[in-house]
C-alpha atoms as a PDB file:
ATOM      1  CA  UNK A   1     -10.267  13.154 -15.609  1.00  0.00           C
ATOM      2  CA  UNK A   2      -9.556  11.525 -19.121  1.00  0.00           C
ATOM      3  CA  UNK A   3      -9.650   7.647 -19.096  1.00  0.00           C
ATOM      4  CA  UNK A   4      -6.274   7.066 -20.495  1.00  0.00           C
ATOM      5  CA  UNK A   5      -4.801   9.850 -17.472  1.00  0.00           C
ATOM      6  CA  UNK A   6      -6.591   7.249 -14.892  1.00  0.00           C
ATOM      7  CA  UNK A   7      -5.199   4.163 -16.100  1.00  0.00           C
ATOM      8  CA  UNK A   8      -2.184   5.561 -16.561  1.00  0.00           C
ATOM      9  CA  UNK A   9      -2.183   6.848 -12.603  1.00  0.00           C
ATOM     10  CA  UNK A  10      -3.705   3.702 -11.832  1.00  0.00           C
ATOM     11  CA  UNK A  11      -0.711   1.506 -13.587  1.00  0.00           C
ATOM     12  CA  UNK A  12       1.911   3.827 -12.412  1.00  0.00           C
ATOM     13  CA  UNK A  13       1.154   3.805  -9.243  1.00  0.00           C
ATOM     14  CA  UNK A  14       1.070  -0.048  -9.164  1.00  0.00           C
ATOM     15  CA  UNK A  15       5.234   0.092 -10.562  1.00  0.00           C
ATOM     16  CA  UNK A  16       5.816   2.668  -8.260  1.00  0.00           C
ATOM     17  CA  UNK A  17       4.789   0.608  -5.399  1.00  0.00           C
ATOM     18  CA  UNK A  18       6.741  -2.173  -5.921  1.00  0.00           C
ATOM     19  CA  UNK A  19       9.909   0.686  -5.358  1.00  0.00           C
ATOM     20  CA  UNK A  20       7.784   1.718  -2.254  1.00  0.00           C
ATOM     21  CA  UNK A  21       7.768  -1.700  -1.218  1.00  0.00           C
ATOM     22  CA  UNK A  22      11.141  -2.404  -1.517  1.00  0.00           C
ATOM     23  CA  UNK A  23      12.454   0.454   0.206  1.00  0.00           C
ATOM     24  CA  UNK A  24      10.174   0.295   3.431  1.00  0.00           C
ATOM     25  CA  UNK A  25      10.942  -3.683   3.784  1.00  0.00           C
ATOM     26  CA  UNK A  26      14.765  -2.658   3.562  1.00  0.00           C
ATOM     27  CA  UNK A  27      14.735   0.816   5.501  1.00  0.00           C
ATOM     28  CA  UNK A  28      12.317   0.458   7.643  1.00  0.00           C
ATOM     29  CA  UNK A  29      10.774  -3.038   8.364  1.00  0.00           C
ATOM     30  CA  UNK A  30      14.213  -4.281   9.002  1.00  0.00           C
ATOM     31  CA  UNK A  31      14.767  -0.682  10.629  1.00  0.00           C
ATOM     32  CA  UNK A  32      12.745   0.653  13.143  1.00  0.00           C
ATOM     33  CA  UNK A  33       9.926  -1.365  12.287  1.00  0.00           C
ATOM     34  CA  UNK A  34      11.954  -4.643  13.268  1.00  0.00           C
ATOM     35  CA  UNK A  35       9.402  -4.624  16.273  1.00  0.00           C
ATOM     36  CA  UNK A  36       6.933  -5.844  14.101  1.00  0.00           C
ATOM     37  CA  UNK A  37       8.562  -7.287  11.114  1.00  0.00           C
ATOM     38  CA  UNK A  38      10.626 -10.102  13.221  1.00  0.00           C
ATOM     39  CA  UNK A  39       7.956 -12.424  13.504  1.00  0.00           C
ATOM     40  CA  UNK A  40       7.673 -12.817   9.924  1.00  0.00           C
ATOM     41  CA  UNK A  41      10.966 -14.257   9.863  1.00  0.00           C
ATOM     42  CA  UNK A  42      10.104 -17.010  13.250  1.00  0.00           C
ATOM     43  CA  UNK A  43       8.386 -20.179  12.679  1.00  0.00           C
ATOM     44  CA  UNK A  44       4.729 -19.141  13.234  1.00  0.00           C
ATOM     45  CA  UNK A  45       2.599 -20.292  16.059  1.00  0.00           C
ATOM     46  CA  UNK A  46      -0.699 -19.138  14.597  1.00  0.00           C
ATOM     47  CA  UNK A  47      -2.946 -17.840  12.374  1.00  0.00           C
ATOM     48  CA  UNK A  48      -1.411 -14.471  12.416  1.00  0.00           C
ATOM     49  CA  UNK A  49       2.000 -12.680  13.294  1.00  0.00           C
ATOM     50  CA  UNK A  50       2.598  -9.444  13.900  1.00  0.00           C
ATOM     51  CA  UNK A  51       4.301  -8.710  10.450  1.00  0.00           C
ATOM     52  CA  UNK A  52       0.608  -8.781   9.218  1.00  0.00           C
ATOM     53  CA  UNK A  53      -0.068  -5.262  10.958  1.00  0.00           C
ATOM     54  CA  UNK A  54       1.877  -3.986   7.647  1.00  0.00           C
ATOM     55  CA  UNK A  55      -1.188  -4.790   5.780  1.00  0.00           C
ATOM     56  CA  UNK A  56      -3.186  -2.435   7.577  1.00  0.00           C
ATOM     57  CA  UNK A  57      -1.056   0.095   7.665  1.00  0.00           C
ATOM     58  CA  UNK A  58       0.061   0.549   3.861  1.00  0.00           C
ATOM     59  CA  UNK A  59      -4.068   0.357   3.142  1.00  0.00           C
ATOM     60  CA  UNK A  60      -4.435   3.500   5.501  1.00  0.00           C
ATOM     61  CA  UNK A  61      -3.204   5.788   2.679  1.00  0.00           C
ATOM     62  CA  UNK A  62      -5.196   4.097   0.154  1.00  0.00           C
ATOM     63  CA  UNK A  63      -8.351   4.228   1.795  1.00  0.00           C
ATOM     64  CA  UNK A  64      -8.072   7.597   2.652  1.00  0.00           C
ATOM     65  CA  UNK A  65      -7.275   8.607  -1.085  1.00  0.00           C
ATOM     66  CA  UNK A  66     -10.015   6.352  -2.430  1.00  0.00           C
ATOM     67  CA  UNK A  67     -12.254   8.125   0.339  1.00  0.00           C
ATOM     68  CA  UNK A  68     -11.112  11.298  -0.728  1.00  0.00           C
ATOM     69  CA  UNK A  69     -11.203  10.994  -4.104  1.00  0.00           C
ATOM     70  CA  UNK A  70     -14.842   9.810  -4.782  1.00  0.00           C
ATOM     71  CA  UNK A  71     -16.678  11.298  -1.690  1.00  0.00           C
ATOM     72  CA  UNK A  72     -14.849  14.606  -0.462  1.00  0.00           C
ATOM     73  CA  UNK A  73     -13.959  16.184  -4.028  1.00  0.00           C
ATOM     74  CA  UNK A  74     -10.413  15.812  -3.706  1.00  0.00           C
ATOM     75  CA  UNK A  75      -8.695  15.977  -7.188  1.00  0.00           C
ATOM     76  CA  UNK A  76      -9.576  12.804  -8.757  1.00  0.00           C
ATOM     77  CA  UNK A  77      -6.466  11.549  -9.701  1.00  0.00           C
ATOM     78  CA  UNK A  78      -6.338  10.539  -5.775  1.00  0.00           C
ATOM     79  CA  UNK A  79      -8.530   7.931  -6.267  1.00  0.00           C
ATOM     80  CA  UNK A  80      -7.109   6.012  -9.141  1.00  0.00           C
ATOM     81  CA  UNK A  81      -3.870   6.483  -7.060  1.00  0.00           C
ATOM     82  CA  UNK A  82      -5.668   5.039  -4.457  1.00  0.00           C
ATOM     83  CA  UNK A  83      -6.521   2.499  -6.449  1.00  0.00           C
ATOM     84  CA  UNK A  84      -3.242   1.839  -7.480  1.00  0.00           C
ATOM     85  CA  UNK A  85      -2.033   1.076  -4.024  1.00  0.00           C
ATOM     86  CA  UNK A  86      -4.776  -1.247  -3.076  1.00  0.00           C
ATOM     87  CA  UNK A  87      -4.509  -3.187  -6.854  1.00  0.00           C
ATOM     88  CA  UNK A  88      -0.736  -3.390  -6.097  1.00  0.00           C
ATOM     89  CA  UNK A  89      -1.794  -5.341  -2.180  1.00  0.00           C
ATOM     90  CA  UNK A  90      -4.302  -6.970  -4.051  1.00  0.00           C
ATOM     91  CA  UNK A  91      -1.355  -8.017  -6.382  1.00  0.00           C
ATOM     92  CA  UNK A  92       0.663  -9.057  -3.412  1.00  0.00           C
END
């Protein structure tokens, strides 16, 4: 893959998460996924609240692309995308 096509994957996908972002804290966090999400918005009694699970779940994809991407062949583009979605938690 040319340079310029991965940082351009890499950067997009960064913007594009920030759309991602904000439509699964408004459809489904405070959706289905209130279950988890509520806590972040009680005083908190520890070190950790469930909301935190999010984390781990939105790096799932990433790892699996960055995974895919250097070590199983996939097309490489998957793991600047991958990239992109673990630069843009990084970010967060």
């Amino acid at each position: 893959m040319h340079p310029v096509s991965a940082i351009l994957l890499f950067i997009g996908t960064i913007l594009a998460m920030e759309v991602f972002a904000y439509a699964a804290h408004r459809w489904v966090m405070h959706g289905p996924g209130w279950f988890l999400h509520a806590s972040h918005h009680r005083a908190r009694t520890g070190n950790w609240e469930l909301n935190d699970l999010y984390a781990v779940i939105f790096a799932v994809p990433s790892i699996a692309l960055l995974y895919g991407g250097v070590q199983l062949g996939w097309w490489p583009g998957f793991t600047w995308i991958g990239a992109g979605i673990a630069g843009y938690g990084a970010i967060y």
